[in-house]
N, C-alpha and C. Protein backbone atom coordinates (compact mmCIF):
# COMPACT_ATOMS: atom_id res chain seq x y z
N UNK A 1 101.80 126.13 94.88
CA UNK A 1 100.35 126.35 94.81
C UNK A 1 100.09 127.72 94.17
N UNK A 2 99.12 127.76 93.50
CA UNK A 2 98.74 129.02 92.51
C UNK A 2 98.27 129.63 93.83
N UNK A 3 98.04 131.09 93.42
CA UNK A 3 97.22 132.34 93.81
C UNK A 3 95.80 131.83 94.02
N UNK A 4 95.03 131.52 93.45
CA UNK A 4 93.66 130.66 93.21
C UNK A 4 93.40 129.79 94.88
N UNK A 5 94.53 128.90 94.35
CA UNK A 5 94.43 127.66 95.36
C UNK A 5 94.56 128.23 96.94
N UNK A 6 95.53 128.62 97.25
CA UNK A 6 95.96 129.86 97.83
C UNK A 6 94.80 130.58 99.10
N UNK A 7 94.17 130.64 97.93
CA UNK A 7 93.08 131.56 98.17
C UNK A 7 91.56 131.03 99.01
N UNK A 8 91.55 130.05 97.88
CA UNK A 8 90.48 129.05 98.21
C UNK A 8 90.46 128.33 99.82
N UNK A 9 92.30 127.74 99.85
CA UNK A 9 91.95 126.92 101.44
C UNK A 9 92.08 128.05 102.18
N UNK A 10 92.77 129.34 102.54
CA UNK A 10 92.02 130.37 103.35
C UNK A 10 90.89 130.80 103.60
N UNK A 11 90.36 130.92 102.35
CA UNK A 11 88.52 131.08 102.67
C UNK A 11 88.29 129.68 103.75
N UNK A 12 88.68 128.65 103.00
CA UNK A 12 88.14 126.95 103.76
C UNK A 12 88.56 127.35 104.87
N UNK A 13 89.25 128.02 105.62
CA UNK A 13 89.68 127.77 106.82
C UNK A 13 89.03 128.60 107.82
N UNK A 14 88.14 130.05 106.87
CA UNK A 14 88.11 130.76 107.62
C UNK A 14 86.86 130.39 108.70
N UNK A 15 86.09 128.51 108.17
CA UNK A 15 85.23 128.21 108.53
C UNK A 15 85.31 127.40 109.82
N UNK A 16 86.50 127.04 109.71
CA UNK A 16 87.02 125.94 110.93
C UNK A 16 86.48 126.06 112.16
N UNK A 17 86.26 124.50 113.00
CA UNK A 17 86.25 123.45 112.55
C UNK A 17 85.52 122.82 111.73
N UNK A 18 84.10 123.40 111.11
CA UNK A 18 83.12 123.08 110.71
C UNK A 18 84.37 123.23 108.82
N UNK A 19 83.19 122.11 108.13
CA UNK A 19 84.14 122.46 106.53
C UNK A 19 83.17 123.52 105.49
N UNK A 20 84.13 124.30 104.67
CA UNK A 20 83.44 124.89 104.25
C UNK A 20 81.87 124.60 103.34
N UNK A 21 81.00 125.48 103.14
CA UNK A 21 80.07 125.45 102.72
C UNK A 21 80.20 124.67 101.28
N UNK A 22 81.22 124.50 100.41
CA UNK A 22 81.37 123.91 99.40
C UNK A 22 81.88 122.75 99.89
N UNK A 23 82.59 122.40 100.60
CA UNK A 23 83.55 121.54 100.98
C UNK A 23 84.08 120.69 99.94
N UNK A 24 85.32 120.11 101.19
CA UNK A 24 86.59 119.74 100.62
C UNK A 24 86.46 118.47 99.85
N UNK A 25 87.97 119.11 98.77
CA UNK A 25 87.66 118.23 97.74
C UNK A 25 89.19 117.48 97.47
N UNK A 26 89.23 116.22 96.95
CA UNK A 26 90.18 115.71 96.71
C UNK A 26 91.82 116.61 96.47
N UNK A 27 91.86 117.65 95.46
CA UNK A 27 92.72 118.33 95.41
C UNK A 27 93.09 119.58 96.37
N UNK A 28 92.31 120.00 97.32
CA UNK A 28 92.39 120.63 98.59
C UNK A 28 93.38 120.22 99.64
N UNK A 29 93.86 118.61 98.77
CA UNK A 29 94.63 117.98 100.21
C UNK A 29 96.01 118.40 99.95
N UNK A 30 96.24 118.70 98.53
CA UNK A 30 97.86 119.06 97.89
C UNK A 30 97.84 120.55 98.54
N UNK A 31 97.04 121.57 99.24
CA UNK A 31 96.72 122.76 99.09
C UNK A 31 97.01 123.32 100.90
N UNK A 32 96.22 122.02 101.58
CA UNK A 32 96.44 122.22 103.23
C UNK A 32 98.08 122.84 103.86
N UNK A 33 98.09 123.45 104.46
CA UNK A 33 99.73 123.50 104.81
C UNK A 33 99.13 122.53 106.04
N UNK A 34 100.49 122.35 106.43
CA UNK A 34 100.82 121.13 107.26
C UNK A 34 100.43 122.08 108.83
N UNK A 35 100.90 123.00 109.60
CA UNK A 35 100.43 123.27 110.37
C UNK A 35 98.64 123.48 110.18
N UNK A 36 98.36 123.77 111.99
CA UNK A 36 96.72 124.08 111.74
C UNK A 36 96.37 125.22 111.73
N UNK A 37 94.96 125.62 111.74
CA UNK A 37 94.89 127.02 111.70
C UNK A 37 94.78 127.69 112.71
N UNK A 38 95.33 127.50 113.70
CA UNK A 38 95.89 128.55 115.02
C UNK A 38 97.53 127.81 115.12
N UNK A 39 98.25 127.47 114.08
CA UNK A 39 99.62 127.59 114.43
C UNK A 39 100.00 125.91 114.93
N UNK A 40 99.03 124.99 115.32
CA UNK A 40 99.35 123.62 115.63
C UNK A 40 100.50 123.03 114.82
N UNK A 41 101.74 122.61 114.83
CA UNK A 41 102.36 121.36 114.00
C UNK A 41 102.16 120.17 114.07
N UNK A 42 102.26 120.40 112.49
CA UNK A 42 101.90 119.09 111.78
C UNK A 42 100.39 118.29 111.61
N UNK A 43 99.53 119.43 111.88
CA UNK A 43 97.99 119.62 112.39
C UNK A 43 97.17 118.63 110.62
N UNK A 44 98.03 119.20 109.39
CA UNK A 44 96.93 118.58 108.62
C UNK A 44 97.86 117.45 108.23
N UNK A 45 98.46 116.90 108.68
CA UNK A 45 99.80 115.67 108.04
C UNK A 45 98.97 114.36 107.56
N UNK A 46 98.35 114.37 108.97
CA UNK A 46 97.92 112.38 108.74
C UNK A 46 96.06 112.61 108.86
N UNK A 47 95.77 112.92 107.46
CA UNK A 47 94.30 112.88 107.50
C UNK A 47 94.04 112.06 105.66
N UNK A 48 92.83 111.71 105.85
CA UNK A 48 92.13 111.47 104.80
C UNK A 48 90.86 111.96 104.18
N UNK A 49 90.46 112.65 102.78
CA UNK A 49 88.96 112.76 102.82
C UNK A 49 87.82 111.87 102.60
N UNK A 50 86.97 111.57 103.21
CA UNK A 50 85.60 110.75 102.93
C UNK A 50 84.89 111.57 102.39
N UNK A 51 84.22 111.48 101.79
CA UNK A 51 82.77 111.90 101.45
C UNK A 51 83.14 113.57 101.55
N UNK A 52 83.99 113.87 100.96
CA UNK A 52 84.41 115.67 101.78
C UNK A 52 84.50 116.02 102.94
N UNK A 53 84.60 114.96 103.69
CA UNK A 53 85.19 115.07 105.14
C UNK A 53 86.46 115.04 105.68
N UNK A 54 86.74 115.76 106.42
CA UNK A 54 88.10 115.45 107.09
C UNK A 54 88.19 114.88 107.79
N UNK A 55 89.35 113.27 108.03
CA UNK A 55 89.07 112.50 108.75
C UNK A 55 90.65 112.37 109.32
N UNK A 56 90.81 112.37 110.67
CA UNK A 56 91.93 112.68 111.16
C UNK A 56 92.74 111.61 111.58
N UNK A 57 94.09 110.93 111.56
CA UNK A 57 94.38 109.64 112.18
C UNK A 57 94.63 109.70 113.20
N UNK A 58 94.17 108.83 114.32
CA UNK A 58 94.32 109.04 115.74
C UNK A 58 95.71 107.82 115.55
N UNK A 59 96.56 108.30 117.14
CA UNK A 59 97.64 107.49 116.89
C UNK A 59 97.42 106.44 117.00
N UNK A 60 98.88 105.44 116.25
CA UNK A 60 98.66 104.25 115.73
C UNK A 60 98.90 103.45 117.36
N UNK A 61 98.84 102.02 117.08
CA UNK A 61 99.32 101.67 118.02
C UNK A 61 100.33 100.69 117.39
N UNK A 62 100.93 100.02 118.30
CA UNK A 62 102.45 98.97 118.41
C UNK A 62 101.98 97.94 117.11
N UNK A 63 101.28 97.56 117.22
CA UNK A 63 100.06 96.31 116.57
C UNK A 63 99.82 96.91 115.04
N UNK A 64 99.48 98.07 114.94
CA UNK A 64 99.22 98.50 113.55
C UNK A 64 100.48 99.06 112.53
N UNK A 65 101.50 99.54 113.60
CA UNK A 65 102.47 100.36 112.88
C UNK A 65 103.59 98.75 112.45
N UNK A 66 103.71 97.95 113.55
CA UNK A 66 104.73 96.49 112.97
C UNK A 66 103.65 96.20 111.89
N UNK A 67 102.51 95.90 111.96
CA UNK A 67 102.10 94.92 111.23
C UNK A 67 101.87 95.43 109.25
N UNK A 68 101.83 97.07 109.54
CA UNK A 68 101.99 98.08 108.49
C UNK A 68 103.13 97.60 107.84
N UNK A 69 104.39 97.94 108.57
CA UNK A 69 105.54 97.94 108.02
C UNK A 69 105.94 96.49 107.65
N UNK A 70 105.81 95.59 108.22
CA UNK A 70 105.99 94.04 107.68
C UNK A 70 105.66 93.72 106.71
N UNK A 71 104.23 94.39 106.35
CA UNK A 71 103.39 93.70 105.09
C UNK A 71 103.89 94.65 104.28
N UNK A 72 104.66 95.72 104.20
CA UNK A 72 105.24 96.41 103.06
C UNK A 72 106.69 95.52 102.81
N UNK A 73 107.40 95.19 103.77
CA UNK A 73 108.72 94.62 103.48
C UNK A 73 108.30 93.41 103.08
N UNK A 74 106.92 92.39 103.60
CA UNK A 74 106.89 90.92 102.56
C UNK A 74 106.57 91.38 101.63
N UNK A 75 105.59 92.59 101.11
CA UNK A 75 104.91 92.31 99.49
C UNK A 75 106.12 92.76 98.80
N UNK A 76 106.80 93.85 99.28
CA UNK A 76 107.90 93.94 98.27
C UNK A 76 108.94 93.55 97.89
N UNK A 77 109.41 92.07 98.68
CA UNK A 77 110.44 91.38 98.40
C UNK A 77 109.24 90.20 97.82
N UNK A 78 108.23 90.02 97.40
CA UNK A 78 107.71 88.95 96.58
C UNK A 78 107.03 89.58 95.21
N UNK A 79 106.83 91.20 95.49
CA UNK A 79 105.99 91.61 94.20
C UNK A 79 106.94 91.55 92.70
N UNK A 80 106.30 91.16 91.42
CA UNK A 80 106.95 91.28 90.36
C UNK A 80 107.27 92.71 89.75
N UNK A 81 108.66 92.77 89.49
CA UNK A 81 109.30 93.68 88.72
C UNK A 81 108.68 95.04 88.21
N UNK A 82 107.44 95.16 87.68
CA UNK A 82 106.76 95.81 87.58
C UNK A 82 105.54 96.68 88.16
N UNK A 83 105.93 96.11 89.95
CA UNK A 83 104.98 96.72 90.69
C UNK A 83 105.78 97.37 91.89
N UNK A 84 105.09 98.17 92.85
CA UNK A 84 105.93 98.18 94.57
C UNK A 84 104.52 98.10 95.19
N UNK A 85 105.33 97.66 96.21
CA UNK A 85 104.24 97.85 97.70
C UNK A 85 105.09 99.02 98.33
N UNK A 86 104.13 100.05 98.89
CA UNK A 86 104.07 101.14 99.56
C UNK A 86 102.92 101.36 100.56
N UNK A 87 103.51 102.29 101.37
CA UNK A 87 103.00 102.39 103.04
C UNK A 87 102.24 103.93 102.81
N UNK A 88 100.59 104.34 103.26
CA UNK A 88 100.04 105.83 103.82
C UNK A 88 100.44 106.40 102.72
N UNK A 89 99.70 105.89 101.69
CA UNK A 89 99.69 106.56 100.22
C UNK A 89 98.51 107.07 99.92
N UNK A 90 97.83 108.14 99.24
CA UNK A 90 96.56 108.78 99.10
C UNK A 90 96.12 107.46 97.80
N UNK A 91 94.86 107.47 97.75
CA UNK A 91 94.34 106.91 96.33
C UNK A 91 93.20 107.79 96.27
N UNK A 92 93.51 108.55 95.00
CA UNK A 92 91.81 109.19 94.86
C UNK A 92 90.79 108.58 94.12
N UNK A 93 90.13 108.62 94.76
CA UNK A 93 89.01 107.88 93.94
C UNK A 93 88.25 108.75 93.47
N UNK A 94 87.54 109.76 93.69
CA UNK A 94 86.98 110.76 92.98
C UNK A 94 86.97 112.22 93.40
N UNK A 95 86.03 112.99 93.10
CA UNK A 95 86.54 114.73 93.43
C UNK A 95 86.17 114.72 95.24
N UNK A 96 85.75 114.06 96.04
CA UNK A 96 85.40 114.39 97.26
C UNK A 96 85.76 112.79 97.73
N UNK A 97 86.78 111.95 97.28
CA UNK A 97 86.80 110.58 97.90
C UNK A 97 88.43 110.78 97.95
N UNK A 98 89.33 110.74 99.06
CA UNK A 98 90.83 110.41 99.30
C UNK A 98 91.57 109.61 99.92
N UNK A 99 91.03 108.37 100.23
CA UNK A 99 91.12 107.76 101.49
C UNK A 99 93.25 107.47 101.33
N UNK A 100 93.17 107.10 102.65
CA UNK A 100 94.91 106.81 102.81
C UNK A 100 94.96 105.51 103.14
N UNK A 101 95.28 104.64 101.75
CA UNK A 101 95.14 103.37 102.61
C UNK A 101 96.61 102.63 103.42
N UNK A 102 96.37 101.32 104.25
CA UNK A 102 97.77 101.41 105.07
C UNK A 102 99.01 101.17 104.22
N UNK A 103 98.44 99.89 103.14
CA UNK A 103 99.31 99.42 101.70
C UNK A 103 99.00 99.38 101.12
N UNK A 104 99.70 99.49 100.05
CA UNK A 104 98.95 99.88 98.37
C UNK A 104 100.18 98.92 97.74
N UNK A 105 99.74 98.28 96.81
CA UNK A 105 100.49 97.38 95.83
C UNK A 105 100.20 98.36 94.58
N UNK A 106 101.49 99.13 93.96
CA UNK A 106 100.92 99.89 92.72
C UNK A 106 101.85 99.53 91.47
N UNK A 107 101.47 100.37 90.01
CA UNK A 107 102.65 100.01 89.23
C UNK A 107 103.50 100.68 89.53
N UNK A 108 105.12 99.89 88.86
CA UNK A 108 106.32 100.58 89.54
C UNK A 108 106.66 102.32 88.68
N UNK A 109 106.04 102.50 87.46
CA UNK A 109 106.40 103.43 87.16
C UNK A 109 105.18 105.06 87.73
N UNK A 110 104.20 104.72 88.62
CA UNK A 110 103.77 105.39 89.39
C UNK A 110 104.22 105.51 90.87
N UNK A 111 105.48 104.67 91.29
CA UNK A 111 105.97 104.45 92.64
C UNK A 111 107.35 105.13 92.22
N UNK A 112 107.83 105.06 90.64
CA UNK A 112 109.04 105.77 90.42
C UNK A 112 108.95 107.40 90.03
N UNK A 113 107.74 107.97 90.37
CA UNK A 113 107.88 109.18 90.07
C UNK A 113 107.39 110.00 91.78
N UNK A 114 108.48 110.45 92.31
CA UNK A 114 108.61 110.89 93.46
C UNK A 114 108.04 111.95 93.69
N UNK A 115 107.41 112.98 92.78
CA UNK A 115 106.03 113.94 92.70
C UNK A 115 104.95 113.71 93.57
N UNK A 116 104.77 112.11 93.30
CA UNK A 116 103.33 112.23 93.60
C UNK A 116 102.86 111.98 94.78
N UNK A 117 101.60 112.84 95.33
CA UNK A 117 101.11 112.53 96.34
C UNK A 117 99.80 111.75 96.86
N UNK A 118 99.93 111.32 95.26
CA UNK A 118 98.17 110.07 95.23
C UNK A 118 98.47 109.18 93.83
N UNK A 119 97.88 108.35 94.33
CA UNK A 119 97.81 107.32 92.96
C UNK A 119 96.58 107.18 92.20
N UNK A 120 96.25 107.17 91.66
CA UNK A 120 94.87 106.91 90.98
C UNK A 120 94.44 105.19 90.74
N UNK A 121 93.13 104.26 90.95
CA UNK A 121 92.93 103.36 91.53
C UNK A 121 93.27 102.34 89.65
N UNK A 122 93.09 103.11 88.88
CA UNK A 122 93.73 101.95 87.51
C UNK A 122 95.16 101.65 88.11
N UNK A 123 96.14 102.62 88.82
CA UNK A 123 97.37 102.05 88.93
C UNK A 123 97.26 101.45 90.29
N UNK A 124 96.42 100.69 91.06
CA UNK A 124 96.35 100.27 92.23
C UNK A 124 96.00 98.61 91.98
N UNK A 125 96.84 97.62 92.46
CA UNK A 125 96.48 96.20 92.52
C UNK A 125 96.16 95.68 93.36
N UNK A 126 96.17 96.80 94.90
CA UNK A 126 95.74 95.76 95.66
C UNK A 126 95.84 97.11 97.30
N UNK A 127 94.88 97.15 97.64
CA UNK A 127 94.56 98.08 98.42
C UNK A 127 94.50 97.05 100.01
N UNK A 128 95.25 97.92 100.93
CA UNK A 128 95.49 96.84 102.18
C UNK A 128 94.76 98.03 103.77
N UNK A 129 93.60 97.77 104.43
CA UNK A 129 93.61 98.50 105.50
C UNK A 129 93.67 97.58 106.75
N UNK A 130 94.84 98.03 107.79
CA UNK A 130 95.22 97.40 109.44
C UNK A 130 94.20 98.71 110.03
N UNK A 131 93.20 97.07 110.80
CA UNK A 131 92.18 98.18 111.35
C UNK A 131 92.58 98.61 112.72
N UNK A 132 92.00 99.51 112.89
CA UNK A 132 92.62 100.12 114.57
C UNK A 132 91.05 100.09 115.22
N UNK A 133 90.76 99.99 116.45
CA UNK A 133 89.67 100.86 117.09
C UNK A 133 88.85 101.74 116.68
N UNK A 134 89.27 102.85 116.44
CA UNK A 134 89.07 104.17 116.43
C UNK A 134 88.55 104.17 114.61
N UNK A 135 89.29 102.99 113.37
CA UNK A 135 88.86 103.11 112.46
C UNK A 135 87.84 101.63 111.73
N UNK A 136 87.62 101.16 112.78
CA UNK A 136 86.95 100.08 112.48
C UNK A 136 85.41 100.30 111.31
N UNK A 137 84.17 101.46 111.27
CA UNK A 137 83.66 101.89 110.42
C UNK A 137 84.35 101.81 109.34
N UNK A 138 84.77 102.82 109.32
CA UNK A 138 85.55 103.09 108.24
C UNK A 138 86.31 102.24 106.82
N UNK A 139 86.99 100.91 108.05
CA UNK A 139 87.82 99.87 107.16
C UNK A 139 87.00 98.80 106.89
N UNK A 140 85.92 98.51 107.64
CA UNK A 140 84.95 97.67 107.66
C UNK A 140 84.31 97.95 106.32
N UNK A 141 83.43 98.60 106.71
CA UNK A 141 81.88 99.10 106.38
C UNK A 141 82.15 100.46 105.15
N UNK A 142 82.99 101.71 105.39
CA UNK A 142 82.91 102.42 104.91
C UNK A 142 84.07 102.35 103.23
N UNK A 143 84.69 102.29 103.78
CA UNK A 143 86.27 101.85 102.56
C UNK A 143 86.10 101.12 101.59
N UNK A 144 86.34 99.87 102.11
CA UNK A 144 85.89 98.70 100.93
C UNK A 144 84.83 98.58 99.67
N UNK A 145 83.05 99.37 99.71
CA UNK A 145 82.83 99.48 98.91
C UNK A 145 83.15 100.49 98.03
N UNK A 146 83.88 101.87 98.68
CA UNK A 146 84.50 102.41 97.42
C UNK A 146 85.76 102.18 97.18
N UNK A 147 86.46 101.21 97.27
CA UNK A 147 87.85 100.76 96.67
C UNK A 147 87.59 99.96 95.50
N UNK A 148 85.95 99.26 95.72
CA UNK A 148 85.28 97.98 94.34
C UNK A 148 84.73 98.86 93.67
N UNK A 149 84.11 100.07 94.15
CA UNK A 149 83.11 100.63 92.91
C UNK A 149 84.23 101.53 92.05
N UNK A 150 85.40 101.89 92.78
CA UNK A 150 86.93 102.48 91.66
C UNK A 150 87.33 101.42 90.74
N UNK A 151 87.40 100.09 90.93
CA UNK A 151 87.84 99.26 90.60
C UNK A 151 88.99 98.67 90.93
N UNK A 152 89.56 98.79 92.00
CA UNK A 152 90.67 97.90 92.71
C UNK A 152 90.02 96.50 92.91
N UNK A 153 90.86 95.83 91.91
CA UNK A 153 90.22 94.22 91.74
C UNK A 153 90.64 93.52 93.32
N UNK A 154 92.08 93.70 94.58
CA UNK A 154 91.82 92.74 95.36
C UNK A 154 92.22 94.24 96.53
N UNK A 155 91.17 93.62 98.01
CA UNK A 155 91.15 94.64 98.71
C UNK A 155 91.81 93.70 100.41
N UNK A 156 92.60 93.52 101.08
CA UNK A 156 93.36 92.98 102.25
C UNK A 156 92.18 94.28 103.70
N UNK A 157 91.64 93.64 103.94
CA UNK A 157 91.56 94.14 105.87
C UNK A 157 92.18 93.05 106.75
N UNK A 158 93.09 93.71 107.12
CA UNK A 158 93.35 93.17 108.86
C UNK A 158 93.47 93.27 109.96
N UNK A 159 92.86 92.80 110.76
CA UNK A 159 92.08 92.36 112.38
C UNK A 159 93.28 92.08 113.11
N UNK A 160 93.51 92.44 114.23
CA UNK A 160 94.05 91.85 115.45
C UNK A 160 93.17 91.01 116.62
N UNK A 161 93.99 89.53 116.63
CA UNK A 161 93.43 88.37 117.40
C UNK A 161 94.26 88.45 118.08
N UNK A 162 93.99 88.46 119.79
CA UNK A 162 95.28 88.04 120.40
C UNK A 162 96.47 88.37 120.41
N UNK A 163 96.66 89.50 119.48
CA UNK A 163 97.67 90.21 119.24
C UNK A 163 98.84 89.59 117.76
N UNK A 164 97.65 88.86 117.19
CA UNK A 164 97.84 88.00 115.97
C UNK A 164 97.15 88.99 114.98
N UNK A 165 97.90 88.83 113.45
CA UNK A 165 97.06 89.92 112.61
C UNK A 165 96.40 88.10 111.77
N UNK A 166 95.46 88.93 111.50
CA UNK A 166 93.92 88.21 110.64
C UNK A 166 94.32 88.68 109.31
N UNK A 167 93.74 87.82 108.54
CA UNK A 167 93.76 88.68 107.12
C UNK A 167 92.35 88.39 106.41
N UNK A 168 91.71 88.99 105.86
CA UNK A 168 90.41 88.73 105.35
C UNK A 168 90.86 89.42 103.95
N UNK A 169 90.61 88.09 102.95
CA UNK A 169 91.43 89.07 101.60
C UNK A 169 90.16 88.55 100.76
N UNK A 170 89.87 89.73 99.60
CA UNK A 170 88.76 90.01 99.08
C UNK A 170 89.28 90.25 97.45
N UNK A 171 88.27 89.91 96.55
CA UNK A 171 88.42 90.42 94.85
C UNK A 171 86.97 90.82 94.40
N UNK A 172 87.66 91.46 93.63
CA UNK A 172 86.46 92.11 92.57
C UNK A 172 85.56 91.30 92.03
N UNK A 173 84.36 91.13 92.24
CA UNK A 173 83.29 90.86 91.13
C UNK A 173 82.75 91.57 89.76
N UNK A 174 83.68 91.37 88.84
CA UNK A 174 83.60 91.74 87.67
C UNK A 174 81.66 92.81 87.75
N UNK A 175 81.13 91.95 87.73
CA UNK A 175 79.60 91.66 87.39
C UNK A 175 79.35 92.65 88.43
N UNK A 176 79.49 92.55 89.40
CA UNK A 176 78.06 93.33 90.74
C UNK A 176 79.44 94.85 90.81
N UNK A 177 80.39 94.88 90.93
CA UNK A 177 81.60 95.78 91.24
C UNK A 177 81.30 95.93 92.61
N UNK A 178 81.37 94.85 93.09
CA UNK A 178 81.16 94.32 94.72
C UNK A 178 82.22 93.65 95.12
N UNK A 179 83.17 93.53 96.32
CA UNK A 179 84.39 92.38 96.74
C UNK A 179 83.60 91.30 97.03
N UNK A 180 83.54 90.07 96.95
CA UNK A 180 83.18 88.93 97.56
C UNK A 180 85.06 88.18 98.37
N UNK A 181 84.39 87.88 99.39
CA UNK A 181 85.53 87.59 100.54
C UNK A 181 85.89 86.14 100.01
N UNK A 182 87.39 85.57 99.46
CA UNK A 182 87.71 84.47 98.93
C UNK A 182 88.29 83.72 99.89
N UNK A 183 88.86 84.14 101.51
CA UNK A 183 89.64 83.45 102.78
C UNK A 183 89.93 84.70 103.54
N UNK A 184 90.04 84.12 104.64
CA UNK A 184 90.16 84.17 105.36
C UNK A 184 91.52 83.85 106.44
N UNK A 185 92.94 84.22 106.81
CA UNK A 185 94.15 83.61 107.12
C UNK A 185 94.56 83.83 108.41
N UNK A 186 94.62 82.67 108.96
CA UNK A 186 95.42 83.10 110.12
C UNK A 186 96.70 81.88 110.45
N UNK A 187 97.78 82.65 110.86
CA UNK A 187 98.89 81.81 110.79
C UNK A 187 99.78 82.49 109.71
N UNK A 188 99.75 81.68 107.89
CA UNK A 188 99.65 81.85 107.18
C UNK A 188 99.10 82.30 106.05
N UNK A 189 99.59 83.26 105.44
CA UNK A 189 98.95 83.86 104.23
C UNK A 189 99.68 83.33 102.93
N UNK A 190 98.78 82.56 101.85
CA UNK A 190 98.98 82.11 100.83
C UNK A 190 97.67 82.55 99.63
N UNK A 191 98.26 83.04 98.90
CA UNK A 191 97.31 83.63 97.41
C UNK A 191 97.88 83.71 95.93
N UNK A 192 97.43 83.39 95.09
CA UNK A 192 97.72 83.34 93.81
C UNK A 192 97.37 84.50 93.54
N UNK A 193 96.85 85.96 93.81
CA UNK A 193 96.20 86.96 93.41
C UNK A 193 96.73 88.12 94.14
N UNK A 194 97.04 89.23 93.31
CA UNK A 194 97.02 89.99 92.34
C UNK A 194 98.82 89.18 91.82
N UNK A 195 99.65 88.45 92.62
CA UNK A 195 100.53 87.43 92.35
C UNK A 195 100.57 86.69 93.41
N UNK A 196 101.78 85.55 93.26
CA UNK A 196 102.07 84.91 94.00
C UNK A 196 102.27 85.36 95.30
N UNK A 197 101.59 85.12 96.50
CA UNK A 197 101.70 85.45 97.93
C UNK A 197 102.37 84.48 99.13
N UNK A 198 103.13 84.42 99.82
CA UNK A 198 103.21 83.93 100.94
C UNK A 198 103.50 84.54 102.07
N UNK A 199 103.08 84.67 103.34
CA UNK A 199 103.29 85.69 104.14
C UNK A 199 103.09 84.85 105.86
N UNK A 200 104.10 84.29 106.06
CA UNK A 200 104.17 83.87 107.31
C UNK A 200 103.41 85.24 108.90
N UNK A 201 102.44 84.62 109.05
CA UNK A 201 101.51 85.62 109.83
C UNK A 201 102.35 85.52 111.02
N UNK A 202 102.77 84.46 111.38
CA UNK A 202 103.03 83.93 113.37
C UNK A 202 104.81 84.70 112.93
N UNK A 203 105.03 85.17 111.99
CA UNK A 203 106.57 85.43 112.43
C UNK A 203 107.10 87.01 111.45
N UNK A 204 106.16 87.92 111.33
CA UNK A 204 106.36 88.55 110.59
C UNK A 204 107.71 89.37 110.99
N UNK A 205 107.95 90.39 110.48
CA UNK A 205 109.50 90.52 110.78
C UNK A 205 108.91 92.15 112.57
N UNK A 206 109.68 92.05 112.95
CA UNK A 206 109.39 93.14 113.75
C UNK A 206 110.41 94.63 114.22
């Protein structure tokens, strides 16, 4: 980090908890050190920005962290050659938008450069949020329309039933840059989109 940068999240901090008067901006997140600002570890690790907000992850539970990691090990033993699925990857969407989504389907030569700490949403095919409690706004209501207005053509939320994951899978409307919801899965997940999908729901790996 430059002298500049440096500089800048010290001032930001000197405001805490409140954000600074300019507030935070997409590239502020490469800038955070990982402790907090009275010495906490690992205080800025697992956050995202909204709207220039800091939004903090409360812990996961049993339900979100299997069902995370499953849907990274099916998409990436079915994705083509030229893509990966990856787990709590930044996507920026603009100077005050960072969200962390749970999976990201990206191209492989933005998954092969080990630098990076965000993807940008042209290299994103398919944006995936496992909702929790605590982020239900957010994955619902708040996320989804800016993952369509970036242009991520297909967007995955999933629900826990019964301790069953849901899948509600969504694509781009060219025309409105709105998702319209194409199914709905439970049991099984089958899709022709962003490729070929199959994803046994009742037996994912654990």
């Amino acid at each position: 980090m430059n002298t500049e940068g440096r500089s800048r999240i010290c001032d930001a901090l000197d405001h805490w908890p409140s954000p600074p008067p300019w507030g935070w901006t997409a590239d502020d997140m490469d800038r955070l050190p990982s402790d907090g600002p009275n010495g906490e570890p690992g205080f800025f690790e697992q956050l995202e920005l909204i709207d220039g907000a800091l939004v903090f992850a409360a812990p996961q539970s049993r339900f979100h962290e299997r069902t995370l990691r499953a849907l990274v090990t099916e998409l990436s033993g079915q994705a083509p050659a030229d893509t990966r699925a990856v787990g709590r990857m930044d996507v920026k969407l603009g100077h005050r938008m960072r969200p962390c989504p749970d999976v990201l389907v990206i191209d492989s030569t933005a998954a092969d450069d080990l630098d990076r700490t965000y993807y940008t949403p042209d290299e994103v095919h398919l944006a995936v949020e496992v909702v929790s409690p605590e982020s239900e706004e957010r994955d619902r209501k708040l996320k989804p329309p800016r993952y369509a207005e970036a242009g991520i053509a297909h967007f995955w939320r999933v629900e826990e039933n019964d301790g069953r994951p849901v899948v509600y899978v969504y694509e781009l409307d060219p025309a409105t840059k709105a998702y319209a919801l194409t199914g709905i899965h439970h049991g099984k997940l089958s899709v022709p989109v962003p490729f070929p999908i199959d994803i046994d729901l009742e037996n994912l790996p654990r």
